[in-house]
C-alpha atoms as a PDB file:
ATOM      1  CA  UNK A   1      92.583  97.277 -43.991  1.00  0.00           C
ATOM      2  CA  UNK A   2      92.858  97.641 -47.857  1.00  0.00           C
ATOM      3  CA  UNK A   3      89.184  95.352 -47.976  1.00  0.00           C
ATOM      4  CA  UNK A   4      87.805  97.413 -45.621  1.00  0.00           C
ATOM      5  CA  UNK A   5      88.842 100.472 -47.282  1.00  0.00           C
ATOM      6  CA  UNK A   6      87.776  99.841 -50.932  1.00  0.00           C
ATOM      7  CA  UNK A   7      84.350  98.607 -49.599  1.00  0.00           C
ATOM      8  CA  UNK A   8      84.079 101.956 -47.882  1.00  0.00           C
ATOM      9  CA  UNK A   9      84.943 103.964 -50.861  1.00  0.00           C
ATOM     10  CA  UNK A  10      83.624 102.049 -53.613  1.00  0.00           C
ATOM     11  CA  UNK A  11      80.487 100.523 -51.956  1.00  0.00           C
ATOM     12  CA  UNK A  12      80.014  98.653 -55.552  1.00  0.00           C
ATOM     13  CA  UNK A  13      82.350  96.318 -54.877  1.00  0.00           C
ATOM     14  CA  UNK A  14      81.292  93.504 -53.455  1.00  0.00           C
ATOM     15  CA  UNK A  15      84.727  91.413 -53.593  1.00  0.00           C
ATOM     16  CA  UNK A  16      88.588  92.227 -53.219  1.00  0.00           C
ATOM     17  CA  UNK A  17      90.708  90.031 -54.540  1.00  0.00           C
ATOM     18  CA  UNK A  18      94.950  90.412 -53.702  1.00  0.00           C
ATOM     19  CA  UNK A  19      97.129  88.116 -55.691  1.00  0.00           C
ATOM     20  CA  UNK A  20     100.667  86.539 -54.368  1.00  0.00           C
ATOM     21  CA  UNK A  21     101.937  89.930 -56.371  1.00  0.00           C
ATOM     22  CA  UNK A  22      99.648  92.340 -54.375  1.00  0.00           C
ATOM     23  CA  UNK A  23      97.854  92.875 -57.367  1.00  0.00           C
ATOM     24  CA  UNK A  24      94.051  94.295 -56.151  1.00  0.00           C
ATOM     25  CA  UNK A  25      91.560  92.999 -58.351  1.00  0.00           C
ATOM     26  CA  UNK A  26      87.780  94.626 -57.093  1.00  0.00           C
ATOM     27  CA  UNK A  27      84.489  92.745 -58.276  1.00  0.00           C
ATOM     28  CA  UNK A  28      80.672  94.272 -58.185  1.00  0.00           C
ATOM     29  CA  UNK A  29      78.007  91.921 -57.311  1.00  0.00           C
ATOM     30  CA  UNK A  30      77.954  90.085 -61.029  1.00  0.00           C
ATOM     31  CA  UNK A  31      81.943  89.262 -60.591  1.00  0.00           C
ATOM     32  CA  UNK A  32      83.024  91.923 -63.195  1.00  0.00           C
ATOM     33  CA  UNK A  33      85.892  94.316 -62.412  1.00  0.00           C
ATOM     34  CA  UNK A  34      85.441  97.333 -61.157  1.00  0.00           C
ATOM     35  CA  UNK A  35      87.823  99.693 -62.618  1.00  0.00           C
ATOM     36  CA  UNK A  36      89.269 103.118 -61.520  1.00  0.00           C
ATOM     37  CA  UNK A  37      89.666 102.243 -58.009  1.00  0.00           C
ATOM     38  CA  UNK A  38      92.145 105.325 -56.831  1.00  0.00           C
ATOM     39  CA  UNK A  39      94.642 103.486 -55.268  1.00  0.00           C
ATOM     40  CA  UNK A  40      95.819 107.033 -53.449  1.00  0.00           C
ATOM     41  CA  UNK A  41      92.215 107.139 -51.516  1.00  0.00           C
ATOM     42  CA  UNK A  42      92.404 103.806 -50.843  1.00  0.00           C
ATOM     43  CA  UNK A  43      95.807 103.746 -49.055  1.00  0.00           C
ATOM     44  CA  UNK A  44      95.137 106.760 -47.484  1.00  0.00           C
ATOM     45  CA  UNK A  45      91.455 105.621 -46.152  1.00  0.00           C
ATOM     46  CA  UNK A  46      93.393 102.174 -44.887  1.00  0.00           C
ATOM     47  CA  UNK A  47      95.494 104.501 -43.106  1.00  0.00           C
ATOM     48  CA  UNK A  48      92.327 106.105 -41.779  1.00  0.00           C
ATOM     49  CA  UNK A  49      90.773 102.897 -40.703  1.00  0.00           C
ATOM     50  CA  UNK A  50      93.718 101.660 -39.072  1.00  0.00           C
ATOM     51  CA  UNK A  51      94.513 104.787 -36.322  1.00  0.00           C
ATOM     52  CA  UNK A  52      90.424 104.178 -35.713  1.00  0.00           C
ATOM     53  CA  UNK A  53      90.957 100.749 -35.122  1.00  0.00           C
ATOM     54  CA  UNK A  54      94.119 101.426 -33.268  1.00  0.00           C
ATOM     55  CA  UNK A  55      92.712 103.913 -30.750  1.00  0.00           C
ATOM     56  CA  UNK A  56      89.768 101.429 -30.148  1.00  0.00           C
ATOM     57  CA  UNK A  57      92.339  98.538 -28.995  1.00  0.00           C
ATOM     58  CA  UNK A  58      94.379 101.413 -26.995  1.00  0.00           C
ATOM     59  CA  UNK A  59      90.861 102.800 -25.276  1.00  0.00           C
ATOM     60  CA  UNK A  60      90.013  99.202 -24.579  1.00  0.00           C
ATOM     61  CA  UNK A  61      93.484  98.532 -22.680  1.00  0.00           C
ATOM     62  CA  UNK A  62      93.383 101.611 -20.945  1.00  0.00           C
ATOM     63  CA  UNK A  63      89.456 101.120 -19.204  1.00  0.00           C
ATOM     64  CA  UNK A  64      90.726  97.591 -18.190  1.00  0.00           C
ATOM     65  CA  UNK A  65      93.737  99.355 -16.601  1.00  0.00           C
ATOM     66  CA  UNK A  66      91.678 101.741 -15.052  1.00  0.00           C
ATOM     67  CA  UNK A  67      89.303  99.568 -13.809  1.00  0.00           C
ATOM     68  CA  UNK A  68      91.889  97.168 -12.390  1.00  0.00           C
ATOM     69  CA  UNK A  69      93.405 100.547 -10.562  1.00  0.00           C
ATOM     70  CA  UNK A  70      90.151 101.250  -9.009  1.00  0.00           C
ATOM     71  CA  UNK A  71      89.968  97.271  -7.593  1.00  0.00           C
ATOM     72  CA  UNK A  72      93.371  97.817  -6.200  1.00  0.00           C
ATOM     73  CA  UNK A  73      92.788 101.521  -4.477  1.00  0.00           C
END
Protein backbone atom coordinates (compact mmCIF):
# COMPACT_ATOMS: atom_id res chain seq x y z
CA UNK A 1 0.00 0.00 0.00
CA UNK A 2 3.08 2.37 0.26
CA UNK A 3 2.52 2.98 -3.99
CA UNK A 4 -0.81 3.56 -3.49
CA UNK A 5 -0.28 5.87 -0.73
CA UNK A 6 2.45 8.21 -2.12
CA UNK A 7 0.40 8.47 -5.40
CA UNK A 8 -2.46 9.63 -3.24
CA UNK A 9 -0.52 12.17 -1.39
CA UNK A 10 1.91 13.33 -3.79
CA UNK A 11 -0.16 13.06 -7.05
CA UNK A 12 3.30 14.30 -8.84
CA UNK A 13 4.72 11.25 -8.68
CA UNK A 14 4.27 9.25 -11.29
CA UNK A 15 6.72 6.25 -10.20
CA UNK A 16 7.76 4.50 -6.80
CA UNK A 17 10.63 2.83 -6.80
CA UNK A 18 11.64 0.33 -3.39
CA UNK A 19 15.12 -1.03 -3.45
CA UNK A 20 16.23 -4.64 -1.86
CA UNK A 21 17.00 -2.05 1.27
CA UNK A 22 13.42 -0.56 1.32
CA UNK A 23 14.83 2.48 0.23
CA UNK A 24 11.63 4.63 -1.54
CA UNK A 25 12.85 6.45 -4.35
CA UNK A 26 9.54 8.68 -5.95
CA UNK A 27 9.84 9.97 -9.70
CA UNK A 28 7.49 12.85 -11.45
CA UNK A 29 6.60 12.30 -14.96
CA UNK A 30 10.31 13.41 -16.43
CA UNK A 31 12.02 10.55 -14.04
CA UNK A 32 13.49 13.15 -11.57
CA UNK A 33 13.12 12.64 -7.80
CA UNK A 34 10.68 13.97 -6.03
CA UNK A 35 11.92 15.03 -2.75
CA UNK A 36 10.26 15.70 0.69
CA UNK A 37 7.97 12.88 0.56
CA UNK A 38 6.83 12.76 4.52
CA UNK A 39 7.41 9.39 5.18
CA UNK A 40 5.00 9.86 8.54
CA UNK A 41 1.85 10.67 6.06
CA UNK A 42 2.76 8.14 3.97
CA UNK A 43 2.81 5.25 6.51
CA UNK A 44 0.03 6.51 8.14
CA UNK A 45 -2.17 6.96 4.73
CA UNK A 46 -0.93 3.09 3.87
CA UNK A 47 -2.41 2.35 7.08
CA UNK A 48 -5.50 4.20 5.91
CA UNK A 49 -5.73 2.43 2.65
CA UNK A 50 -5.26 -0.84 4.04
CA UNK A 51 -8.40 -0.98 6.88
CA UNK A 52 -10.41 0.43 3.50
CA UNK A 53 -9.25 -2.29 1.59
CA UNK A 54 -9.65 -4.64 4.46
CA UNK A 55 -13.30 -3.88 5.24
CA UNK A 56 -14.04 -4.20 1.42
CA UNK A 57 -12.67 -8.00 1.40
CA UNK A 58 -14.57 -8.51 4.94
CA UNK A 59 -18.04 -6.83 3.39
CA UNK A 60 -17.50 -8.99 0.36
CA UNK A 61 -17.25 -12.35 2.54
CA UNK A 62 -19.95 -11.45 4.64
CA UNK A 63 -22.84 -10.72 1.51
CA UNK A 64 -21.66 -14.14 0.10
CA UNK A 65 -22.36 -15.59 3.58
CA UNK A 66 -25.47 -13.97 3.76
CA UNK A 67 -26.61 -14.79 0.61
CA UNK A 68 -25.65 -18.45 0.94
CA UNK A 69 -27.85 -18.27 4.44
CA UNK A 70 -30.79 -17.05 2.60
CA UNK A 71 -30.38 -20.22 -0.16
CA UNK A 72 -30.25 -22.51 2.77
CA UNK A 73 -33.40 -20.96 4.94
Amino acid sequence: MIHEAIHNLYPNVKQVIIDEDETITALDIDGNEVTGIDMEAVNSKATELQAEYDAKIQAKEDLKASAKAKLIA
